[in-house]
PDB file of N, CA and C in Angstrom:
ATOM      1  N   UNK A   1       0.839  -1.169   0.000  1.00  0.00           N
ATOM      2  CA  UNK A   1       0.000   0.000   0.000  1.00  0.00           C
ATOM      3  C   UNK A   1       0.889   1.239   0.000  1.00  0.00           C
ATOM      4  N   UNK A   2       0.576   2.047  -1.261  1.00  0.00           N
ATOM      5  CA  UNK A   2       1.149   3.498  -1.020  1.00  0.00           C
ATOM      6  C   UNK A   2       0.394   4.127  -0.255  1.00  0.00           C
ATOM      7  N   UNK A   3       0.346   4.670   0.770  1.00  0.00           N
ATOM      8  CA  UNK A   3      -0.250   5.372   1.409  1.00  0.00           C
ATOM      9  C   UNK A   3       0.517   7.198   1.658  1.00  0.00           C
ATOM     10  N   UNK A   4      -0.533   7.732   1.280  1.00  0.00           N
ATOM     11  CA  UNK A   4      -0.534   9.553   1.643  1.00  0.00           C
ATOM     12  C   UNK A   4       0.499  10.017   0.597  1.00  0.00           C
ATOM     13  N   UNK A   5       0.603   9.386  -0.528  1.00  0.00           N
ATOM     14  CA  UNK A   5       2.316   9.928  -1.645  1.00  0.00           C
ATOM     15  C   UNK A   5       1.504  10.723  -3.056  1.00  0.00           C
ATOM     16  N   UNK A   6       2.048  11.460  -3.686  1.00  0.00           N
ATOM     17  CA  UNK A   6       1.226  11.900  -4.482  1.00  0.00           C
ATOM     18  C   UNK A   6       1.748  11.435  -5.800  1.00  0.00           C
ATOM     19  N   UNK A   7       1.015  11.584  -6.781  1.00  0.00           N
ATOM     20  CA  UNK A   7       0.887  10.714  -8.137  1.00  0.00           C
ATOM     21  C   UNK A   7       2.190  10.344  -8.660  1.00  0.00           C
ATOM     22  N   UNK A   8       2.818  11.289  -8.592  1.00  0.00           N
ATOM     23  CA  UNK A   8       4.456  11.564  -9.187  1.00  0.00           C
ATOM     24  C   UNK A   8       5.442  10.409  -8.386  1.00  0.00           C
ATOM     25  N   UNK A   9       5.028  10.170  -6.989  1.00  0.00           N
ATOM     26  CA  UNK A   9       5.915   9.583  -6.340  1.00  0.00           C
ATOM     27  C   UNK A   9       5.095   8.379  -6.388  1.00  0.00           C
ATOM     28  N   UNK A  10       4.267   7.811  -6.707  1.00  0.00           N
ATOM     29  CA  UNK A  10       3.647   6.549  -6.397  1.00  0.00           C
ATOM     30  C   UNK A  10       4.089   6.314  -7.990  1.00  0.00           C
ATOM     31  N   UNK A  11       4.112   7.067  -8.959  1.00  0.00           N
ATOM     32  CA  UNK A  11       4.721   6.518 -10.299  1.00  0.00           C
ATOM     33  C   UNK A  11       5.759   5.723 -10.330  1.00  0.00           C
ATOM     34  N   UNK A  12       6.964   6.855  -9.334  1.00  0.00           N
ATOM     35  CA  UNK A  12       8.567   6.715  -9.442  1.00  0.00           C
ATOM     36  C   UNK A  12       8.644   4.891  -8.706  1.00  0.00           C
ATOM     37  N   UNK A  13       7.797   4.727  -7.814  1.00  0.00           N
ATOM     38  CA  UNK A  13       7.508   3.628  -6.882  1.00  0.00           C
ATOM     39  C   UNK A  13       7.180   2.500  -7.589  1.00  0.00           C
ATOM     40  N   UNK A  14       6.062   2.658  -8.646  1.00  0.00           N
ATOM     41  CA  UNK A  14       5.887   1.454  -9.456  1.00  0.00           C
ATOM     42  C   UNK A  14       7.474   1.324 -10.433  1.00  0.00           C
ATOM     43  N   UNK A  15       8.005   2.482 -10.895  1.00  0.00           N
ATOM     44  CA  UNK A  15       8.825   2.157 -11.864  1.00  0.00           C
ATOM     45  C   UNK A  15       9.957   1.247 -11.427  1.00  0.00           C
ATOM     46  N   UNK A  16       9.957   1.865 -10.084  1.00  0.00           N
ATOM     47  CA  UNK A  16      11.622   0.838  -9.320  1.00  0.00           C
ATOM     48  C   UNK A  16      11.544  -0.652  -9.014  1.00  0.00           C
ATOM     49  N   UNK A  17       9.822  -1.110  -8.788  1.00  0.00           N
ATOM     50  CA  UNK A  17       9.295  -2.077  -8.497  1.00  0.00           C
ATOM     51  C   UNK A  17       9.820  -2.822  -9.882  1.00  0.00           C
ATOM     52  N   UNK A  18       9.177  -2.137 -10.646  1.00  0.00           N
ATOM     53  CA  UNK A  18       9.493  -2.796 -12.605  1.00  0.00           C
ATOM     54  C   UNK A  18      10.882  -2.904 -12.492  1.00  0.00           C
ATOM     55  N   UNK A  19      11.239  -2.463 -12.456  1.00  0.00           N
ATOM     56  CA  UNK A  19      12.823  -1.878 -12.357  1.00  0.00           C
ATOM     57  C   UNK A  19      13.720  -3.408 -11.922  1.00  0.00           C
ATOM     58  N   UNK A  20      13.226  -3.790 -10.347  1.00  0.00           N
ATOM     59  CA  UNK A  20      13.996  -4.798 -10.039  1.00  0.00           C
ATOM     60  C   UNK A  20      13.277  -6.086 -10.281  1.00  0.00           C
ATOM     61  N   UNK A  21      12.343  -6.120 -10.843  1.00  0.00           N
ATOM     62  CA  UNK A  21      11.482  -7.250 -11.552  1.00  0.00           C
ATOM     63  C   UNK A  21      10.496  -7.833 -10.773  1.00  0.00           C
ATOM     64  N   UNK A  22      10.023  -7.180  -9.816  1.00  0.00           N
ATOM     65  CA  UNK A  22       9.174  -7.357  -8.837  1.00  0.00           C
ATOM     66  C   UNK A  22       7.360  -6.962  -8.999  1.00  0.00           C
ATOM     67  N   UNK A  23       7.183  -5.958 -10.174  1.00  0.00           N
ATOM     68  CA  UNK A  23       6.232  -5.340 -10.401  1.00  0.00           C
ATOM     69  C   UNK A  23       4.784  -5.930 -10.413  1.00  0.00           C
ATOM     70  N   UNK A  24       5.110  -7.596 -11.123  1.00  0.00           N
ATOM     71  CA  UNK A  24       4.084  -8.265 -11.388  1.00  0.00           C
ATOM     72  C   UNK A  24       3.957  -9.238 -10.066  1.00  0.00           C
ATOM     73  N   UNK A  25       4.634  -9.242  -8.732  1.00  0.00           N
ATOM     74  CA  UNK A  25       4.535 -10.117  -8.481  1.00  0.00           C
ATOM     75  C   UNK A  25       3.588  -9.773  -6.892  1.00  0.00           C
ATOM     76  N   UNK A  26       3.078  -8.527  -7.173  1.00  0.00           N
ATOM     77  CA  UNK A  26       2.858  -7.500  -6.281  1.00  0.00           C
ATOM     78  C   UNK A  26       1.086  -7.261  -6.731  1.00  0.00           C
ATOM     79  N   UNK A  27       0.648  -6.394  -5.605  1.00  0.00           N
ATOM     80  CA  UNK A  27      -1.209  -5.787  -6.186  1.00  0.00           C
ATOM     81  C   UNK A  27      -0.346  -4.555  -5.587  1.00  0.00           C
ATOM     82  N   UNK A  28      -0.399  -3.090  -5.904  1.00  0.00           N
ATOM     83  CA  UNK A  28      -0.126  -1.797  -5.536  1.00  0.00           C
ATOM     84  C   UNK A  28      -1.045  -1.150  -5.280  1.00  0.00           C
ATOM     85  N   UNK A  29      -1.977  -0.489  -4.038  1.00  0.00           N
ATOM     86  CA  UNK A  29      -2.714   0.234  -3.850  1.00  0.00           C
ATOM     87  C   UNK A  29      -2.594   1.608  -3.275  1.00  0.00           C
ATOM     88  N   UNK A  30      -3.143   2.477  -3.900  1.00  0.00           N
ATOM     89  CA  UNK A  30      -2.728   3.771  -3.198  1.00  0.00           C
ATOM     90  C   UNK A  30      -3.819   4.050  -2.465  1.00  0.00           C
ATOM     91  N   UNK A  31      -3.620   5.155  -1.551  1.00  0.00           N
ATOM     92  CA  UNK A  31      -4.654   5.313  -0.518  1.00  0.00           C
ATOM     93  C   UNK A  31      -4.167   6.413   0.249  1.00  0.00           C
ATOM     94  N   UNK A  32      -5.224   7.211   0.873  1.00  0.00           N
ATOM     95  CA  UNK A  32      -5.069   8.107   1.321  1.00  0.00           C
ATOM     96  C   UNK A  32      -4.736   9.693   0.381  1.00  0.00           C
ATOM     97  N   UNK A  33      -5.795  10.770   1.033  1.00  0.00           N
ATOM     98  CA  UNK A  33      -5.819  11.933   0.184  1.00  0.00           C
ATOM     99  C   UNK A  33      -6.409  11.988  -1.063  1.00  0.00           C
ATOM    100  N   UNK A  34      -6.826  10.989  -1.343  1.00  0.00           N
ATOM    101  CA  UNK A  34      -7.496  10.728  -3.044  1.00  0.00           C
ATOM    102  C   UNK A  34      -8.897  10.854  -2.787  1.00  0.00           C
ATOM    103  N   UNK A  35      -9.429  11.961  -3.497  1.00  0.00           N
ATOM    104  CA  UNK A  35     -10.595  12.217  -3.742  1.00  0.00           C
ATOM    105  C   UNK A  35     -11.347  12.337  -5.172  1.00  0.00           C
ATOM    106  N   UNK A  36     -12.187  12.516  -5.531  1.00  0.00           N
ATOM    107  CA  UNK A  36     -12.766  12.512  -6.346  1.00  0.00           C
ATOM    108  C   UNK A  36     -11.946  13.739  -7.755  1.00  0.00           C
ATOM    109  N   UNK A  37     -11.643  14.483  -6.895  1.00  0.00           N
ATOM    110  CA  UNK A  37     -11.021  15.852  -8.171  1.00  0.00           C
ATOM    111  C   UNK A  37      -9.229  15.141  -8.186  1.00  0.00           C
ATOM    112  N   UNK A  38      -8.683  13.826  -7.671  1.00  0.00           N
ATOM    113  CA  UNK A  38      -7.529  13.883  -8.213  1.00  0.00           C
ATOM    114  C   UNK A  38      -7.816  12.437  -8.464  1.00  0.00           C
ATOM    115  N   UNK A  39      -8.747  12.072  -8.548  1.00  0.00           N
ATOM    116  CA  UNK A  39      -8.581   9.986  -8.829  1.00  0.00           C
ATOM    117  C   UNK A  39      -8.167   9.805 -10.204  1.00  0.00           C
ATOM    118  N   UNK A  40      -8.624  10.709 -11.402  1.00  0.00           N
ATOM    119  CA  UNK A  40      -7.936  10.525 -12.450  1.00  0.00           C
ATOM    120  C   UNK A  40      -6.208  10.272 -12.581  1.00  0.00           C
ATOM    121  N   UNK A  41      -5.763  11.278 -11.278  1.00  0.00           N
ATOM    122  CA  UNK A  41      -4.199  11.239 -11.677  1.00  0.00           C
ATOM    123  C   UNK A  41      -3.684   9.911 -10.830  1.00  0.00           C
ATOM    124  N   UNK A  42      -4.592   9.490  -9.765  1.00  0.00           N
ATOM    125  CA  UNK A  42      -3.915   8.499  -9.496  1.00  0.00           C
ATOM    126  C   UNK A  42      -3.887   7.149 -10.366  1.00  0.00           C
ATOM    127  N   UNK A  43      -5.528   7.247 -11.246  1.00  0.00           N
ATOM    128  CA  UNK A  43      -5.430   6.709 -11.618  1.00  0.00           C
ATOM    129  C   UNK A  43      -4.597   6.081 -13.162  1.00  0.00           C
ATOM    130  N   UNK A  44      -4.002   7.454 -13.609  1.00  0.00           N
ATOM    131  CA  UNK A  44      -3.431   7.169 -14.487  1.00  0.00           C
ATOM    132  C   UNK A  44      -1.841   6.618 -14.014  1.00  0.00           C
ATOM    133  N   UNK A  45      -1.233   6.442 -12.646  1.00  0.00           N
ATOM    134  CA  UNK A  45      -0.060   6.038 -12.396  1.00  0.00           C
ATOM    135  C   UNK A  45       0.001   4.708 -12.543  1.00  0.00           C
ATOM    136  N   UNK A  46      -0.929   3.908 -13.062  1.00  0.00           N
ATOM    137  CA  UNK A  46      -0.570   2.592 -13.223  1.00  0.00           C
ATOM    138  C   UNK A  46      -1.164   1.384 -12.274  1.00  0.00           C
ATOM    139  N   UNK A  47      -1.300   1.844 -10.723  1.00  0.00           N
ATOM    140  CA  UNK A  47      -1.489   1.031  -9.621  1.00  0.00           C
ATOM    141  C   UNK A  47      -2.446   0.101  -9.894  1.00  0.00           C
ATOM    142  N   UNK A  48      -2.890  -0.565  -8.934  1.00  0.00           N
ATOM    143  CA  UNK A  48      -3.973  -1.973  -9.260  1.00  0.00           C
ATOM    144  C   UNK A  48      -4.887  -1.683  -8.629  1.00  0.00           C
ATOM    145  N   UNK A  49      -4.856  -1.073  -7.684  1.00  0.00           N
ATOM    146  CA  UNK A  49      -6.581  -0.682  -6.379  1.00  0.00           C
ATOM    147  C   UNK A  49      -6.242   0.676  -6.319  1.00  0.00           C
ATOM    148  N   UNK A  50      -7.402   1.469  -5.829  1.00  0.00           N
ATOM    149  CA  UNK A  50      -7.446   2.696  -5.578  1.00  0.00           C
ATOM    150  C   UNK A  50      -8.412   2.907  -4.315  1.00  0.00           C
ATOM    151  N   UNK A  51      -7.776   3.027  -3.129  1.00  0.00           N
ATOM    152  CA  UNK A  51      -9.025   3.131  -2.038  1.00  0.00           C
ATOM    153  C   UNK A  51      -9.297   5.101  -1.879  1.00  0.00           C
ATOM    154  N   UNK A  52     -10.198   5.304  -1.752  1.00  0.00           N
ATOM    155  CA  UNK A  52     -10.898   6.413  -1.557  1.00  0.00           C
ATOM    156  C   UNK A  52     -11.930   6.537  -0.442  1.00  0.00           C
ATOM    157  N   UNK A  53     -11.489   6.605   0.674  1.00  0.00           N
ATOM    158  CA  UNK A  53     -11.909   6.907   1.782  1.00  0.00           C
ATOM    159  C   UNK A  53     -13.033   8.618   1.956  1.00  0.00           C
ATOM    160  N   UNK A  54     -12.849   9.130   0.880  1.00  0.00           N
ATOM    161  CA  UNK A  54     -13.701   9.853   1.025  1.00  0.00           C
ATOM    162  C   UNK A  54     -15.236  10.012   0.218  1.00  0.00           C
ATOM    163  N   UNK A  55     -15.157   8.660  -0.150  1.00  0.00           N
ATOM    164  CA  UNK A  55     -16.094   8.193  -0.395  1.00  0.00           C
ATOM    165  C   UNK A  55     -17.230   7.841   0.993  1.00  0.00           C
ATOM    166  N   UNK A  56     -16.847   7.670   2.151  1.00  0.00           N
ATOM    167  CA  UNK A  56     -17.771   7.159   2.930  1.00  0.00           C
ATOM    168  C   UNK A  56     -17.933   8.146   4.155  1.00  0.00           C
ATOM    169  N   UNK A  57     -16.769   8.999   3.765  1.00  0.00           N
ATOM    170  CA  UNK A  57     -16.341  10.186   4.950  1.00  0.00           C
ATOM    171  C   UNK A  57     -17.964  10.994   5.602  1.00  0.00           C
ATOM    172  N   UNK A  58     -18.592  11.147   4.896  1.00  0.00           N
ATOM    173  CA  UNK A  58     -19.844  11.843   5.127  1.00  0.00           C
ATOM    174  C   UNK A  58     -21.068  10.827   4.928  1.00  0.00           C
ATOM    175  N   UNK A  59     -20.759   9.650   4.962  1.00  0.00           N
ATOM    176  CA  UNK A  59     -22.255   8.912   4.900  1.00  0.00           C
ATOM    177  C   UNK A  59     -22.276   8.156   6.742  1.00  0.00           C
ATOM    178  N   UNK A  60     -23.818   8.354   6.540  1.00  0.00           N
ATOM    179  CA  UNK A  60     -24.338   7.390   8.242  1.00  0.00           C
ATOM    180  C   UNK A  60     -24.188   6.087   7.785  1.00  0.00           C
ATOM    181  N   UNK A  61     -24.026   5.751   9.302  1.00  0.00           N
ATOM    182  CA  UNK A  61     -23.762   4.457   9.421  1.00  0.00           C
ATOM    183  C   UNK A  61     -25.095   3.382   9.965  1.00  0.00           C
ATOM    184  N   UNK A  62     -24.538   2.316   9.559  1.00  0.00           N
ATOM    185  CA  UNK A  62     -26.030   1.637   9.600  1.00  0.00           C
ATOM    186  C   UNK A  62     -25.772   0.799  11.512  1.00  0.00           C
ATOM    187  N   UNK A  63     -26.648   0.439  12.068  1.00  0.00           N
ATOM    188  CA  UNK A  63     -26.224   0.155  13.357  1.00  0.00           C
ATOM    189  C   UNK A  63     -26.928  -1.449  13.442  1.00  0.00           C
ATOM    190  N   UNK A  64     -26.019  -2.073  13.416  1.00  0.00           N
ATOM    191  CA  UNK A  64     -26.912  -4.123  13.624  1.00  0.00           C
ATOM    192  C   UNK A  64     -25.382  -4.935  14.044  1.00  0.00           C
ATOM    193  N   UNK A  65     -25.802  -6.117  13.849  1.00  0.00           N
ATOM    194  CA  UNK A  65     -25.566  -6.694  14.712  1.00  0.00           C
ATOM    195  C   UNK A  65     -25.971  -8.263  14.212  1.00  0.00           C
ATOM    196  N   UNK A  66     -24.523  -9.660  14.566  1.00  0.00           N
ATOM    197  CA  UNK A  66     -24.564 -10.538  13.922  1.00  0.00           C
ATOM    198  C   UNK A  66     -24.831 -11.738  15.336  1.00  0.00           C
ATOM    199  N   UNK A  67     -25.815 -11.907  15.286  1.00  0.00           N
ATOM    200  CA  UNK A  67     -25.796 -13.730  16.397  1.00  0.00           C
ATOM    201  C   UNK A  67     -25.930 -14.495  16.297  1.00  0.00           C
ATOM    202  N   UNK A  68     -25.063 -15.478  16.557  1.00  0.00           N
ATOM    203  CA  UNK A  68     -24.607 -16.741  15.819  1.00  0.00           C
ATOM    204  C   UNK A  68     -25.579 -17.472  17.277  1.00  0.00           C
ATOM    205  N   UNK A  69     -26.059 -18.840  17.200  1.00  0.00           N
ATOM    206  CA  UNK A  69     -26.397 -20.261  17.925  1.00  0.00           C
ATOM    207  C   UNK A  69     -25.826 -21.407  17.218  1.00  0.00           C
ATOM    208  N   UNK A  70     -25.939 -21.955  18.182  1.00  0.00           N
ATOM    209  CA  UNK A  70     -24.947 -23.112  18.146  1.00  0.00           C
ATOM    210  C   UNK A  70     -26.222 -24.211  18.088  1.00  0.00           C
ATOM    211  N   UNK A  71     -26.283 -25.045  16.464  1.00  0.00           N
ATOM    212  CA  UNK A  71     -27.180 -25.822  16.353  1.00  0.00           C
ATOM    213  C   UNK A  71     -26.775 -27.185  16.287  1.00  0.00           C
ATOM    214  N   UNK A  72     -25.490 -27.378  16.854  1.00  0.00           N
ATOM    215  CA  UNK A  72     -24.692 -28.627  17.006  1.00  0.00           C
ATOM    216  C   UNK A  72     -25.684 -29.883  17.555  1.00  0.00           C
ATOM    217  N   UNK A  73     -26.421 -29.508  19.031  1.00  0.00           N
ATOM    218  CA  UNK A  73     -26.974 -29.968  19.268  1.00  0.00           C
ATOM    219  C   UNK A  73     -26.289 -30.513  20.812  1.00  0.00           C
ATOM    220  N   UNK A  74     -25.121 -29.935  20.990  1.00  0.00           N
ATOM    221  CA  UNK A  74     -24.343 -30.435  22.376  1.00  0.00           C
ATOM    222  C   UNK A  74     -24.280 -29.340  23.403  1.00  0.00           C
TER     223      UNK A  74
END
């Protein structure tokens, strides 16, 4: 995960990866600071995921809840 680097340096990052022959053997995700007015540039650096956390920054949250029983029978 690149985290908080901006387009230019998450480029230079994939290139060194290529570089020592490691590139493919990797998923590269950037993250952090990426919003909607710069996802194009991240997305043109090449990477494989793009998380965008400000995607959820302003939405409510839903409130539940998971309960498991035990139908083993013991």
């Amino acid at each position: 995960m690149l985290d908080n680097m901006q387009p230019e340096s998450v480029k230079e990052t994939l290139k060194i990866l290529e570089e020592k022959g490691l590139r493919n053997s990797v998923i590269v995700e950037a993250s952090g600071g990426i919003s909607q007015s710069n996802l194009e540039d991240y997305a043109k650096t090449g990477v494989d995921v793009i998380s965008m956390g400000s995607l959820i920054h302003k939405a409510s949250w839903i409130d539940f809840s998971l309960e498991m029983i035990d139908i083993s029978g013991e």
